[in-house]
N, C-alpha and C. Protein backbone atom coordinates (compact mmCIF):
# COMPACT_ATOMS: atom_id res chain seq x y z
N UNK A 1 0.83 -1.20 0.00
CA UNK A 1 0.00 0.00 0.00
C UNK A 1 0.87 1.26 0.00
N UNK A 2 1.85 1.16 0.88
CA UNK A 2 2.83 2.75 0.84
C UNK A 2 3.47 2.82 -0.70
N UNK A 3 3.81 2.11 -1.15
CA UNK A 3 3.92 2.40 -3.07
C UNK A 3 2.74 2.82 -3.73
N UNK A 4 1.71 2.18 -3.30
CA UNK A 4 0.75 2.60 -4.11
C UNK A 4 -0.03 3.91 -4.41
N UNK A 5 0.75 4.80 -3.41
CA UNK A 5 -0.35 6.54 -3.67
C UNK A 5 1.49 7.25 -3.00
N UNK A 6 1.03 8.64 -3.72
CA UNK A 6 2.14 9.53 -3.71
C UNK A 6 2.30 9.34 -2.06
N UNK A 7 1.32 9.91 -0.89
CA UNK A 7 1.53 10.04 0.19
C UNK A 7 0.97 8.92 0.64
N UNK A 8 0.79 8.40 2.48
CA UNK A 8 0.53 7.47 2.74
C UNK A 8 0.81 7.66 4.70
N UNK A 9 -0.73 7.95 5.18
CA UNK A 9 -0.32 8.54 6.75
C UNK A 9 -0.75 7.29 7.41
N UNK A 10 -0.34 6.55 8.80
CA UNK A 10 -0.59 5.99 9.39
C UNK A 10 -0.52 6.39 10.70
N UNK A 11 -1.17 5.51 11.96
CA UNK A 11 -1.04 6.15 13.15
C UNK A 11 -1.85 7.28 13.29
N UNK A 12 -2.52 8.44 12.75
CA UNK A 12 -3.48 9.40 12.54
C UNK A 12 -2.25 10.56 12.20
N UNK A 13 -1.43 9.71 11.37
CA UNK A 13 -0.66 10.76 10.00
C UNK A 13 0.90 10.62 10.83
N UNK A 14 1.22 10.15 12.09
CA UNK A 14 2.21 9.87 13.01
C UNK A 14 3.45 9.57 12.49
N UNK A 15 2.85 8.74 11.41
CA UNK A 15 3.96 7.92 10.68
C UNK A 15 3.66 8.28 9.24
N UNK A 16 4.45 8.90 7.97
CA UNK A 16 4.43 9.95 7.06
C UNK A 16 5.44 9.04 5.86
N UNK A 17 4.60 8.48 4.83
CA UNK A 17 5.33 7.97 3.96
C UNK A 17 5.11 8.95 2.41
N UNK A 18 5.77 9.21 1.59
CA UNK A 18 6.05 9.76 0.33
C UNK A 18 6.62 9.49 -0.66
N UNK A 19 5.70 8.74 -1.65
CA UNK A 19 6.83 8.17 -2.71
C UNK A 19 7.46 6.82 -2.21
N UNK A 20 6.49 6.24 -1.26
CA UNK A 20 6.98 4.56 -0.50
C UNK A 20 8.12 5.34 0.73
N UNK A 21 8.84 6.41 0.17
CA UNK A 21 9.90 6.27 1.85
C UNK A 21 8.98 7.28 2.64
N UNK A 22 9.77 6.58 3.79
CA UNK A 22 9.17 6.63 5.31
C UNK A 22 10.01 8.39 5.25
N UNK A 23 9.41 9.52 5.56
CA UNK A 23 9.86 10.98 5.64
C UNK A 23 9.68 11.00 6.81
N UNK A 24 8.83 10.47 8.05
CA UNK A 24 8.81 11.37 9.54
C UNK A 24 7.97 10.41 10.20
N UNK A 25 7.90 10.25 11.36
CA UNK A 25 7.36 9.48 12.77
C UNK A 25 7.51 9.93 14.17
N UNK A 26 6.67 9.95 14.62
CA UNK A 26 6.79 10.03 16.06
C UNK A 26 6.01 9.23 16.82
N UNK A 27 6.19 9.04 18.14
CA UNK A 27 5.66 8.30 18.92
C UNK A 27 5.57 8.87 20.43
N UNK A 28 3.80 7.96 20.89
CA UNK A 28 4.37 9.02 22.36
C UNK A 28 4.74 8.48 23.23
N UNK A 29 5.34 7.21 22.80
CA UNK A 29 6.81 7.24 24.10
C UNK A 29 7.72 7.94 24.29
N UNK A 30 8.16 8.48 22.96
CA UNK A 30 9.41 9.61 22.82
C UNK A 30 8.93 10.65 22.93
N UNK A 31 7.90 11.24 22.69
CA UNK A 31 7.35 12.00 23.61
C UNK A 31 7.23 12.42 24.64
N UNK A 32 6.42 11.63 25.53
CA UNK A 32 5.80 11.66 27.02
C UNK A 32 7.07 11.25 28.00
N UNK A 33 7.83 10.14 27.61
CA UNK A 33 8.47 9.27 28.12
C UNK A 33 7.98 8.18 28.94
N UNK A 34 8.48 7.33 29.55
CA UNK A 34 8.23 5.98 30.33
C UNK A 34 7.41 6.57 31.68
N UNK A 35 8.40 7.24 31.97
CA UNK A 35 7.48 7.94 33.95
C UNK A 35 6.56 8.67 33.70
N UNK A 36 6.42 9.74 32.91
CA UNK A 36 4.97 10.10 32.43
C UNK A 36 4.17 9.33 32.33
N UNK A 37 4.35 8.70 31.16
CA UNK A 37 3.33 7.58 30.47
C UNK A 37 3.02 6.27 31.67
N UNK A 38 3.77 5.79 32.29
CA UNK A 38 3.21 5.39 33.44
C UNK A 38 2.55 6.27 34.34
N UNK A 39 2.61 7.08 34.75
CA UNK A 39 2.01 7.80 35.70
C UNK A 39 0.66 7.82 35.35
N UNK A 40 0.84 8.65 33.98
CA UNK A 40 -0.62 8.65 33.42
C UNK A 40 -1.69 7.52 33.59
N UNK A 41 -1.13 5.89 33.26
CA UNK A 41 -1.77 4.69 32.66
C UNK A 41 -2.37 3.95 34.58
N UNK A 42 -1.31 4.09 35.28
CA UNK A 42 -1.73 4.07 36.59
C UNK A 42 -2.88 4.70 37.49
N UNK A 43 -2.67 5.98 37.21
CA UNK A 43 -3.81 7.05 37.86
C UNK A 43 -5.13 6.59 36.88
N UNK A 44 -4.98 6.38 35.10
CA UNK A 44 -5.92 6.04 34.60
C UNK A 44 -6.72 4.80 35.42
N UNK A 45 -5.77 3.78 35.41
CA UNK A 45 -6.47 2.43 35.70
C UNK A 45 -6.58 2.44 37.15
N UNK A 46 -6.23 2.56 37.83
CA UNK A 46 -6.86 3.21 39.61
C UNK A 46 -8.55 4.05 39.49
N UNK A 47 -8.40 4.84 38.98
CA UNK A 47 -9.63 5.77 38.77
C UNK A 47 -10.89 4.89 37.83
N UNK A 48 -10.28 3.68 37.08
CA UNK A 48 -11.40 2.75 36.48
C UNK A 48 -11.77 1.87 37.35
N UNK A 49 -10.60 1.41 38.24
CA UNK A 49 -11.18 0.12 39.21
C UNK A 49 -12.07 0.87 40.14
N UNK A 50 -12.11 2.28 40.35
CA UNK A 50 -13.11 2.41 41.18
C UNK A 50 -14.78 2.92 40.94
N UNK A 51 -14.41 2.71 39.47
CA UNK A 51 -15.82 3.23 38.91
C UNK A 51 -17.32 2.11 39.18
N UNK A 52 -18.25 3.02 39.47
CA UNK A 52 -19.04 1.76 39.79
C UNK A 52 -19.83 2.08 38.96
N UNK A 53 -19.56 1.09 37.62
CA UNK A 53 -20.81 1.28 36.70
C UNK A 53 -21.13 -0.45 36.67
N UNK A 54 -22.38 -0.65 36.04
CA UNK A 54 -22.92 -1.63 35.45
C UNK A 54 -22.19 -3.21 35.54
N UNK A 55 -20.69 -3.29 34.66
CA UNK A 55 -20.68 -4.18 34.09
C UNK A 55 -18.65 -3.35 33.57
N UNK A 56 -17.56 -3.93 33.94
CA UNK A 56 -16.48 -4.45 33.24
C UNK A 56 -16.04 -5.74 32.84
N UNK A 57 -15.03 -5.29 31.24
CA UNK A 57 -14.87 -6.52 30.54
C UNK A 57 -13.40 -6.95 30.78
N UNK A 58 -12.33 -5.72 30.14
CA UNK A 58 -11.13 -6.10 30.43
C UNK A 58 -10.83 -4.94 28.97
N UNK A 59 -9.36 -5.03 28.93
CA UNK A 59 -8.63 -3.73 27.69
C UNK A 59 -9.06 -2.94 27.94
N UNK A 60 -8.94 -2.15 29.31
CA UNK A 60 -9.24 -0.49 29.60
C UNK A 60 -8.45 -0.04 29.40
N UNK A 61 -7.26 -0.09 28.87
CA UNK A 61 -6.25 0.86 28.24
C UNK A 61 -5.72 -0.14 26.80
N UNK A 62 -5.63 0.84 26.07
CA UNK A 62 -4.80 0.26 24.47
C UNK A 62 -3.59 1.29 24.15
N UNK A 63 -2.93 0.82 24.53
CA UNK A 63 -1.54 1.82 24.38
C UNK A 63 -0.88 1.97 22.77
N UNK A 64 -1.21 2.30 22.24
CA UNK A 64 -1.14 2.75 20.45
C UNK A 64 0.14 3.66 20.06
N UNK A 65 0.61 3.85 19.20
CA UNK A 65 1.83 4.73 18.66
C UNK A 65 1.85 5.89 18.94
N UNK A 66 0.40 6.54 18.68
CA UNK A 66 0.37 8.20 18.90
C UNK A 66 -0.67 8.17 20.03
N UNK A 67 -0.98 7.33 20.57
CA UNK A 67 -2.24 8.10 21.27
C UNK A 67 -2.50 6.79 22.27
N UNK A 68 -3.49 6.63 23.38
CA UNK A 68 -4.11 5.94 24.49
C UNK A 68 -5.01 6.22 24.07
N UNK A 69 -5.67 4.66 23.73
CA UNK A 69 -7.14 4.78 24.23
C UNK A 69 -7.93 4.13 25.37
N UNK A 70 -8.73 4.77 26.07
CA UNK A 70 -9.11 4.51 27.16
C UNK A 70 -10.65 4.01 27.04
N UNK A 71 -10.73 3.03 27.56
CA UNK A 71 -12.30 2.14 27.74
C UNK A 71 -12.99 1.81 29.55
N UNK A 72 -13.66 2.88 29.49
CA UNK A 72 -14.21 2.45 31.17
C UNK A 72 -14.95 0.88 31.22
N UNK A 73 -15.21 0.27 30.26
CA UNK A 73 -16.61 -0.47 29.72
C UNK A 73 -15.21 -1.97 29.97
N UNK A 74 -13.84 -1.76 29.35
CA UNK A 74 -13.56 -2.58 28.18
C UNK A 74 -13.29 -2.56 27.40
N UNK A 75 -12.64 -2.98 26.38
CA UNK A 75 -12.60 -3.04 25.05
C UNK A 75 -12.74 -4.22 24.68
N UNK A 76 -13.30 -5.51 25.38
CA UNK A 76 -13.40 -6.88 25.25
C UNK A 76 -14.98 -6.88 25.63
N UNK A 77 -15.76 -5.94 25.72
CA UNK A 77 -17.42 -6.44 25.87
C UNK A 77 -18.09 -6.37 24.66
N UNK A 78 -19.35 -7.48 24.50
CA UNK A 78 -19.79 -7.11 23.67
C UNK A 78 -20.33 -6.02 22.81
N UNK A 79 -21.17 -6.90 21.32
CA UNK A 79 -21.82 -5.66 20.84
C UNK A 79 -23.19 -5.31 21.72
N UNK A 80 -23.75 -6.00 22.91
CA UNK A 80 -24.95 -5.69 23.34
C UNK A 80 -24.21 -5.03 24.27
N UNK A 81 -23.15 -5.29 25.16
CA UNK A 81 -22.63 -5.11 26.32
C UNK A 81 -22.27 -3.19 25.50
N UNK A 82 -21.69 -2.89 24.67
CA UNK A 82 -21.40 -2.15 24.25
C UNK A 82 -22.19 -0.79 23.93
N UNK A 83 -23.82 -1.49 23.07
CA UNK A 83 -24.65 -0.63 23.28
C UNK A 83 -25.23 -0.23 24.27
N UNK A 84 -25.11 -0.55 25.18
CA UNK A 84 -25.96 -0.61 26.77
C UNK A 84 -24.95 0.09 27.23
N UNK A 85 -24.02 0.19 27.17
CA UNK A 85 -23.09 1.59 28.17
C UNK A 85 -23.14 2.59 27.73
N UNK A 86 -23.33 2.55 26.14
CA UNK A 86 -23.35 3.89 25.19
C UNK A 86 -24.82 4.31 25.68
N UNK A 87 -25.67 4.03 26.05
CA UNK A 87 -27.24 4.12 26.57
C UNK A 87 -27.21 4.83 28.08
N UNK A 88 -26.00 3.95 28.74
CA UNK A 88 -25.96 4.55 30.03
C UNK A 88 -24.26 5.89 30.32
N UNK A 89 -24.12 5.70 29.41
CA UNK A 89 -23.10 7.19 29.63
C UNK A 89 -23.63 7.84 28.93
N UNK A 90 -24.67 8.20 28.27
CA UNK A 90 -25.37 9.50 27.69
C UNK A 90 -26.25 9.80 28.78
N UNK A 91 -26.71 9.01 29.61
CA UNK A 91 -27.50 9.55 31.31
C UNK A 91 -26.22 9.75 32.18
N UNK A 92 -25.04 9.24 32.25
CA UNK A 92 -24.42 9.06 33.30
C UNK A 92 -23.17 9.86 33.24
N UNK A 93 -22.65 10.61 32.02
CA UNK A 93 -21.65 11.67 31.77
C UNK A 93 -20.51 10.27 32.09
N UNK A 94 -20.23 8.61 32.37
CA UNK A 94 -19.24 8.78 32.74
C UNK A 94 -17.58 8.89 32.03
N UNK A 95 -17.84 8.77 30.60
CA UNK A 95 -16.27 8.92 30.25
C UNK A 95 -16.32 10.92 29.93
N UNK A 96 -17.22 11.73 29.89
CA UNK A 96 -16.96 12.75 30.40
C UNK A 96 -16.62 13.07 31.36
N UNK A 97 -16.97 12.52 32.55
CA UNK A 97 -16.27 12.88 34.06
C UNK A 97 -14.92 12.15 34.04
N UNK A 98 -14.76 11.21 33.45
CA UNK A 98 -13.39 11.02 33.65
C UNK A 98 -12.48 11.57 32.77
N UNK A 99 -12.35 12.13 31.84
CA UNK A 99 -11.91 13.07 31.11
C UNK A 99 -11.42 14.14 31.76
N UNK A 100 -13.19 14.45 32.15
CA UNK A 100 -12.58 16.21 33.07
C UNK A 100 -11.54 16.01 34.42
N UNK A 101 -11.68 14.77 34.67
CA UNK A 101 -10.90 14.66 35.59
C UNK A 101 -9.40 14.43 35.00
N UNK A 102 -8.78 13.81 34.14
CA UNK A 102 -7.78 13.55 33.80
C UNK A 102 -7.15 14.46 32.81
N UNK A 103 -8.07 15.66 32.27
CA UNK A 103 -7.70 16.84 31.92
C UNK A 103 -6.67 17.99 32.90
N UNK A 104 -7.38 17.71 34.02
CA UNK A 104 -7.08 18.64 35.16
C UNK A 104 -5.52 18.01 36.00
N UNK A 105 -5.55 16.93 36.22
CA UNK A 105 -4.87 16.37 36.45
C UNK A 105 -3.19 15.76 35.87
N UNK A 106 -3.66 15.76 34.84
CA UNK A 106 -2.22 16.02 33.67
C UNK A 106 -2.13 17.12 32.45
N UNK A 107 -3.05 18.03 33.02
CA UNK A 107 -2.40 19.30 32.57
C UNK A 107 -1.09 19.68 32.06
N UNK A 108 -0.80 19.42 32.73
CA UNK A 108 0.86 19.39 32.44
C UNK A 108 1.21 18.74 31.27
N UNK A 109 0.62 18.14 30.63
CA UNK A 109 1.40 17.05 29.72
C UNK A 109 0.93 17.78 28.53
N UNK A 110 -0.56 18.46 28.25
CA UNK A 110 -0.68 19.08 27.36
C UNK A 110 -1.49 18.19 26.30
N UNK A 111 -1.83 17.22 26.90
CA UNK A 111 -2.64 16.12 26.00
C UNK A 111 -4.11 16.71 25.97
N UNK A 112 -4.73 16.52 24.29
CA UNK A 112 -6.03 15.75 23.83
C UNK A 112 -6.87 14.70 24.29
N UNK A 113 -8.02 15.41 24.93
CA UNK A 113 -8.97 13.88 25.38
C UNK A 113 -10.40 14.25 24.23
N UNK A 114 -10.21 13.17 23.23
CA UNK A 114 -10.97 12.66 21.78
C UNK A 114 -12.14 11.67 22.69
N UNK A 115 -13.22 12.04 23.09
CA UNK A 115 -14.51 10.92 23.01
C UNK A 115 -15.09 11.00 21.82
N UNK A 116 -14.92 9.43 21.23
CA UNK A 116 -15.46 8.81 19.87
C UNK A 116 -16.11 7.77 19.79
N UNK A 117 -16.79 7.07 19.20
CA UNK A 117 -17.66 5.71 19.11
C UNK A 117 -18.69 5.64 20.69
N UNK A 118 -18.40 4.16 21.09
CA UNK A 118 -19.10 3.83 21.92
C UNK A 118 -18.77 3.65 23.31
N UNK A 119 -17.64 3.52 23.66
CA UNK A 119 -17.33 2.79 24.64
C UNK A 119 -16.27 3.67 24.61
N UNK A 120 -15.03 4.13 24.57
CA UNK A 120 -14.03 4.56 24.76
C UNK A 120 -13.58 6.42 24.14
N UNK A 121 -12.45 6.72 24.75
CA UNK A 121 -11.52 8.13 24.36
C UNK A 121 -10.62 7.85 24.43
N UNK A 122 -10.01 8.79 23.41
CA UNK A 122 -8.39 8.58 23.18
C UNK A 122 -7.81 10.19 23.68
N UNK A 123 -6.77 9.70 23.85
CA UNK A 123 -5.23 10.63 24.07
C UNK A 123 -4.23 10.77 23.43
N UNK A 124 -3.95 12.21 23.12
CA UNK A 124 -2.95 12.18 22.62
C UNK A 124 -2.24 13.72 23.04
N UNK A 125 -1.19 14.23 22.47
CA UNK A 125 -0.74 15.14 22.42
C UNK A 125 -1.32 16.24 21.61
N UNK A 126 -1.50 17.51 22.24
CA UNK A 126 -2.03 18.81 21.07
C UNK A 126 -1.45 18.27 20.03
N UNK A 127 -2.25 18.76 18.57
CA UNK A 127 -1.76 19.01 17.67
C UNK A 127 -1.56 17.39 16.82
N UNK A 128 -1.60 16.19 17.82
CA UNK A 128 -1.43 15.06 17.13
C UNK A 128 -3.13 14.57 16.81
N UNK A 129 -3.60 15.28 16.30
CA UNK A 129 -5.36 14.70 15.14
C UNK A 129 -4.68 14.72 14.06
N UNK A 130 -5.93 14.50 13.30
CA UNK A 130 -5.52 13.94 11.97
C UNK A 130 -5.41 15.10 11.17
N UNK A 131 -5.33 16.16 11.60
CA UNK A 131 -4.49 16.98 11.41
C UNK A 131 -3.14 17.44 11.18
N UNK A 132 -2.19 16.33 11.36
CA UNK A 132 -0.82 16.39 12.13
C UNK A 132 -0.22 16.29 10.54
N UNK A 133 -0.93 15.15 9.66
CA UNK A 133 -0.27 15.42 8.21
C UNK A 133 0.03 16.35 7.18
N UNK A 134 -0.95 17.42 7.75
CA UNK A 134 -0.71 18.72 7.14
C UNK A 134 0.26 19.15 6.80
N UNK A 135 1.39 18.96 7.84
CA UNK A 135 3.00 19.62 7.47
C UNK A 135 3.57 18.82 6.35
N UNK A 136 3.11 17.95 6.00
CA UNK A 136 3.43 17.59 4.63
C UNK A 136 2.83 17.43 3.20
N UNK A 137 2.07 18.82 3.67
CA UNK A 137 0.59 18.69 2.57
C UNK A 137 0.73 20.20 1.95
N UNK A 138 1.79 20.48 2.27
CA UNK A 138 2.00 22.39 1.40
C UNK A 138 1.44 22.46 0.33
N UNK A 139 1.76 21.61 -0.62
CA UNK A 139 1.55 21.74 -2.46
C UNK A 139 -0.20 21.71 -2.33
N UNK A 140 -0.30 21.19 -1.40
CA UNK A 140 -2.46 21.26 -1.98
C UNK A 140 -2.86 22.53 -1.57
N UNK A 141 -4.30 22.80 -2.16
CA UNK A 141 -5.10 24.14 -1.55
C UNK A 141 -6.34 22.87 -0.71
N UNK A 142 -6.68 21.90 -1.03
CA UNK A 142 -8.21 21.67 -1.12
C UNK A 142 -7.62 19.82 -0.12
N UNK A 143 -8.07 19.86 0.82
CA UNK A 143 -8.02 18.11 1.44
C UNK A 143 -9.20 17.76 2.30
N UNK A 144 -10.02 17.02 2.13
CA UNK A 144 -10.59 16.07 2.79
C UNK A 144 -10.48 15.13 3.68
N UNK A 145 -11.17 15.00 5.34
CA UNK A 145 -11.00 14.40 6.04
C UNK A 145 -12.29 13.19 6.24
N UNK A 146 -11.75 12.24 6.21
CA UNK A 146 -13.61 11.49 6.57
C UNK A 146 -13.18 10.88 7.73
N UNK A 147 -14.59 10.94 8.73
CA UNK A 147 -14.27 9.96 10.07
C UNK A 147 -15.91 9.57 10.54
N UNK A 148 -16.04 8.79 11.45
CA UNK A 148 -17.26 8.83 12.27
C UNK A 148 -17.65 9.77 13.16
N UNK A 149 -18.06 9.20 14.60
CA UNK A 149 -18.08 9.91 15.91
C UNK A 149 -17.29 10.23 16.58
N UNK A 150 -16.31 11.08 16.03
CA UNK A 150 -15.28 11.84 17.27
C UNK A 150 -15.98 13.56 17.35
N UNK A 151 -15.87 13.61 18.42
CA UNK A 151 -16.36 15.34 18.89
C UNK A 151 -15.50 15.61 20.08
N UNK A 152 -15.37 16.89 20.08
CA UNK A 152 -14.85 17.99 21.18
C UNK A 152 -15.69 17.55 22.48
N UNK A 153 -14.83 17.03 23.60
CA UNK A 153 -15.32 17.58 25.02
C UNK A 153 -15.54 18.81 25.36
């Protein structure tokens, strides 16, 4: 596939191919670093074991190239198990409250909290959306983004 089109973004543009070679990557380990990024994934998963909702599955954290995504639910429950939390966090604010809470709290780090789909939000660093490919998009006037349900907290 990276031969097959002039450009070629992966990771949500993280990783930057042109003409098949690899031009730029980052990651937020090299980023954040190890004690950050633990700190973060700890306080995350402490603050899930004490949530008292409904029903956990297991994969409350997915640690990804550019970004964390975070699942109060799971990321191993079903598709019923799945619609039924999406039913009860639109009454129950809860991956908004935990957001606002982990906004406030690692401030410091300067991270993006993305609530998208059903069950989960992701993290990342300002500036790392899918946006981030831009810096290698000078020569266009006109680009198109397509996605589902991601919105602004």
């Amino acid at each position: 596939v990276i031969t097959d089109y002039d450009y070629v973004f992966s990771e949500n543009g993280l990783v930057a191919h042109k003409d098949g070679k690899l031009i730029g990557t980052q990651s937020l380990k090299t980023y954040l670093g190890d004690d950050q990024l633990k700190e973060f994934i700890n306080f995350t998963l402490h603050y899930i074991a004490d949530l008292d909702i409904p029903i956990k599955r297991g994969t409350f954290i997915e640690f990804r190239s550019g970004m964390i995504n975070v699942s109060p639910i799971g990321r191993n429950c079903s598709q019923e198990e799945r619609d039924d939390f999406e039913k009860y966090d639109k009454v129950h604010n809860v991956r908004p409250k935990m957001v606002s809470m982990l906004r406030e709290k690692f401030a410091h780090l300067n991270l993006t909290f993305s609530i998208g789909g059903q069950i989960s939000f992701d993290v990342f660093p300002h500036g790392w959306d899918k946006t981030y490919c831009l810096r290698y998009l000078d020569e266009f006037k006109e680009i198109h983004f397509f996605g589902d349900k991601t919105y602004k907290v």
